[in-house]
Protein backbone atom coordinates (compact mmCIF):
# COMPACT_ATOMS: atom_id res chain seq x y z
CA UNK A 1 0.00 0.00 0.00
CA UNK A 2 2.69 2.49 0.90
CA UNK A 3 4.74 1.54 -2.22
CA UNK A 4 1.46 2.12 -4.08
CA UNK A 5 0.93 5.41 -2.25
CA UNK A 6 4.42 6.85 -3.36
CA UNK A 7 4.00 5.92 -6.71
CA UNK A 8 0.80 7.66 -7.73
CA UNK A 9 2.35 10.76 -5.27
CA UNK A 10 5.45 10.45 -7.88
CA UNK A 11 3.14 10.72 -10.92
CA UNK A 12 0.89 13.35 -9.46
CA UNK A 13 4.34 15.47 -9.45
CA UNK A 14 5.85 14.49 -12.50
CA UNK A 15 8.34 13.11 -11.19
CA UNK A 16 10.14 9.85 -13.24
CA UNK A 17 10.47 6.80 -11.31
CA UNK A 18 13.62 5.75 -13.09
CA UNK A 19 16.21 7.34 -15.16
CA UNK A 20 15.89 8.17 -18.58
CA UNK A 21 17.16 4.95 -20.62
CA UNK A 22 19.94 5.94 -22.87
CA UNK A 23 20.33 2.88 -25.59
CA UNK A 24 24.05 2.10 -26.61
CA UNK A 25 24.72 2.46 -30.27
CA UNK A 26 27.69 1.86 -32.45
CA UNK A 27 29.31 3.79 -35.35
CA UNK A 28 27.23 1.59 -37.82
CA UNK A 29 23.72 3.38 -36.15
CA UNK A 30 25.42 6.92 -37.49
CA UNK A 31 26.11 4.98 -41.10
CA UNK A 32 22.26 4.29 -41.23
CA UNK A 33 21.01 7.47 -39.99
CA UNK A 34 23.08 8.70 -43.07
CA UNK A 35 22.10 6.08 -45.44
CA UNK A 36 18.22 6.13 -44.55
CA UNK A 37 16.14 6.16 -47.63
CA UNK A 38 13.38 7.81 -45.55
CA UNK A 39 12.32 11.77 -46.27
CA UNK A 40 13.51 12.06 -42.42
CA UNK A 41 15.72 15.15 -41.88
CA UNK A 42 18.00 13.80 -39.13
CA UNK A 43 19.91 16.53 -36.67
CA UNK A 44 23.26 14.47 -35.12
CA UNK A 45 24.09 16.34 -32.30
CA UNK A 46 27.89 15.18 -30.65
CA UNK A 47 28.25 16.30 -26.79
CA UNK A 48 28.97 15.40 -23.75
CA UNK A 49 27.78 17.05 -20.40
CA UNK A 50 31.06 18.41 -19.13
CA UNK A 51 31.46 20.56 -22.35
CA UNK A 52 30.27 23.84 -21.98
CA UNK A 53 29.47 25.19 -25.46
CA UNK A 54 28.08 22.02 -26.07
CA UNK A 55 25.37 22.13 -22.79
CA UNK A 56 24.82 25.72 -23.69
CA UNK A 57 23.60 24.44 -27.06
CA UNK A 58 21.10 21.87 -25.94
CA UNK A 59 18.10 24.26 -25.20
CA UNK A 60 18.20 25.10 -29.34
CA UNK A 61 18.33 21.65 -30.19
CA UNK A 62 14.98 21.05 -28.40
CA UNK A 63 13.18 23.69 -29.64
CA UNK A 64 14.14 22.25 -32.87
CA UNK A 65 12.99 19.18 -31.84
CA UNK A 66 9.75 20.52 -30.51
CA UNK A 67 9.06 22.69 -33.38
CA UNK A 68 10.10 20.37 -36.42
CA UNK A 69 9.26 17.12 -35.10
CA UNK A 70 5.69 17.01 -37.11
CA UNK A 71 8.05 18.36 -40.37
CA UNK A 72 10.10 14.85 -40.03
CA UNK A 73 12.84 16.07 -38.11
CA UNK A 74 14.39 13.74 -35.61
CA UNK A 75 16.82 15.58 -33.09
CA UNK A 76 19.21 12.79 -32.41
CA UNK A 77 21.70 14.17 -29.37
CA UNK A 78 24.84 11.29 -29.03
CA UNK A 79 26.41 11.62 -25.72
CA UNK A 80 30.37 11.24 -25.92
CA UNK A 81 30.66 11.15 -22.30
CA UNK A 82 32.95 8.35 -20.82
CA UNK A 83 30.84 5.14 -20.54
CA UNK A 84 31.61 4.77 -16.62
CA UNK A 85 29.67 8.46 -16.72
CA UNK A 86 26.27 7.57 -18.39
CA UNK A 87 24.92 6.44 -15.16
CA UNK A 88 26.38 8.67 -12.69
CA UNK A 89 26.38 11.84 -15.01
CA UNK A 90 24.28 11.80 -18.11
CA UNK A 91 21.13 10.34 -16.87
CA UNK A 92 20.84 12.86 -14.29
CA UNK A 93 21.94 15.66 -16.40
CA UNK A 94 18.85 14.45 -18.88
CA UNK A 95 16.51 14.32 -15.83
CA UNK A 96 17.65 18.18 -14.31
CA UNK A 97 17.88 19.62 -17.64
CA UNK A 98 14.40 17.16 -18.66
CA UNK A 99 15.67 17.04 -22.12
CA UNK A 100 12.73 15.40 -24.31
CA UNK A 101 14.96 14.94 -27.73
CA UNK A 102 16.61 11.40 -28.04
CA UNK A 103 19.88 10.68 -26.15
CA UNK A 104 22.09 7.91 -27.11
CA UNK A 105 25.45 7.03 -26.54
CA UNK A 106 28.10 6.14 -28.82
CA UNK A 107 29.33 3.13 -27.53
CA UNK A 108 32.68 3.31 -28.87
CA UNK A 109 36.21 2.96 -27.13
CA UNK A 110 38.58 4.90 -30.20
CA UNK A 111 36.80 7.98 -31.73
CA UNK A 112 39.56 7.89 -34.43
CA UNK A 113 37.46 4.58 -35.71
CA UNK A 114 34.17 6.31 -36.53
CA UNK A 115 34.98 10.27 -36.71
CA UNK A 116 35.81 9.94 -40.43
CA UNK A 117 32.09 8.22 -40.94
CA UNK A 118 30.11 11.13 -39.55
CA UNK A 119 32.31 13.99 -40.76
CA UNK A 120 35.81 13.99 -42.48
CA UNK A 121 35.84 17.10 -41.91
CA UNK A 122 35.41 16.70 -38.27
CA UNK A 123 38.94 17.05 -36.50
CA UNK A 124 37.22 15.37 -33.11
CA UNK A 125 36.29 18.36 -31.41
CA UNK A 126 32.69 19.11 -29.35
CA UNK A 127 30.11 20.16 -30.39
CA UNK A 128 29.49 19.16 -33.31
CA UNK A 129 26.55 18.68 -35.67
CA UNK A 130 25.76 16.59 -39.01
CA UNK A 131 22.29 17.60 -40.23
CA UNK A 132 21.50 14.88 -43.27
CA UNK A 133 18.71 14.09 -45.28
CA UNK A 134 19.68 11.21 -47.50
CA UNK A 135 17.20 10.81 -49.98
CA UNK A 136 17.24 14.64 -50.64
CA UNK A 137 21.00 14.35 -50.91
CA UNK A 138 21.20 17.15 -48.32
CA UNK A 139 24.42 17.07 -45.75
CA UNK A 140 25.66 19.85 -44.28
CA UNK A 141 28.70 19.72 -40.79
CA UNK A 142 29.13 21.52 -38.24
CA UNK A 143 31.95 21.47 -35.89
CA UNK A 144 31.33 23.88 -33.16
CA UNK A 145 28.76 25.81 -31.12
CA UNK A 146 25.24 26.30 -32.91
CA UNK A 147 22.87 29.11 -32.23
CA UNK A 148 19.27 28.97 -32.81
CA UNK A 149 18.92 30.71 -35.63
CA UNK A 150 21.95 28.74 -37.90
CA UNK A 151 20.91 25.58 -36.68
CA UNK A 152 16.89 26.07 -38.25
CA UNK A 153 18.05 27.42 -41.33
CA UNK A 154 20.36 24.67 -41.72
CA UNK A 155 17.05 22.49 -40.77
CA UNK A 156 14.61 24.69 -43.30
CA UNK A 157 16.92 23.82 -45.64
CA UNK A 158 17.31 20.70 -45.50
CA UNK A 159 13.42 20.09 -45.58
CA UNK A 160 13.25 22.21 -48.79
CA UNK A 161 15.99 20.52 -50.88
């Protein structure tokens, strides 16, 4: 009864009664998203929670997500964190900042591997940002701190090409 009791007082607050799950991908999940033959505009965010520019980003990448979702955009934010962190660190950054995009984490131990397959452009460095829309043939990288207003145009026009 008790257990019962604190549950539905949980609810009633909005509280979660467990951490966000965060599902474990691999380089080859970033090779699909890339390779889709859906109309889906996808938005890679790279970041990790002790990078500043990169949390100072997040707020734009939800209202992306919030305000393109319907248009078939799917804000896709890949932690980078260290993998003994995603517990003790990520999930509870999710849950304080209550991020409502999709969080994964790229389950990889040598960046070097899989850096060339999102970007070879991309030197390493965080944040960065691969906006693609395959069967448009749209692709456009960016490696360091978006703003709003770069970030939707780079959306808009990916959704018109």
């Amino acid at each position: 009864m008790k257990i019962a009791l604190l549950s539905t007082f949980l609810l009633v607050l909005g509280l979660p009664l467990a951490a966000q799950d965060i599902p474990y991908i691999k380089s080859d999940q970033v090779t699909a998203w890339k390779n889709s033959d859906s109309d889906t505009v996808y938005v890679l965010n790279f970041w990790a929670t002790w990078c500043a520019p990169c949390v100072a980003e997040l707020p734009d990448f939800e209202k992306i997500n919030r305000e393109y979702a319907e248009k078939g955009v799917q804000v896709i934010l890949i932690s980078t964190d260290f993998r003994r962190d995603v517990d003790k660190r990520v999930k509870p950054f999710l849950e304080r900042h209550k991020l409502e995009s999709r969080v994964v984490f790229m389950d990889e131990t040598t960046p070097n591997n899989w850096i060339d397959l999102v970007s070879t452009e991309w030197s390493g460095a965080i944040p960065a940002t691969l906006i693609v829309r395959k069967n448009r043939s749209f692709e456009r990288f960016f490696e360091k701190q978006l703003h709003f207003e770069e970030l939707e145009e780079a959306v808009q026009a990916a959704l018109k090409n």
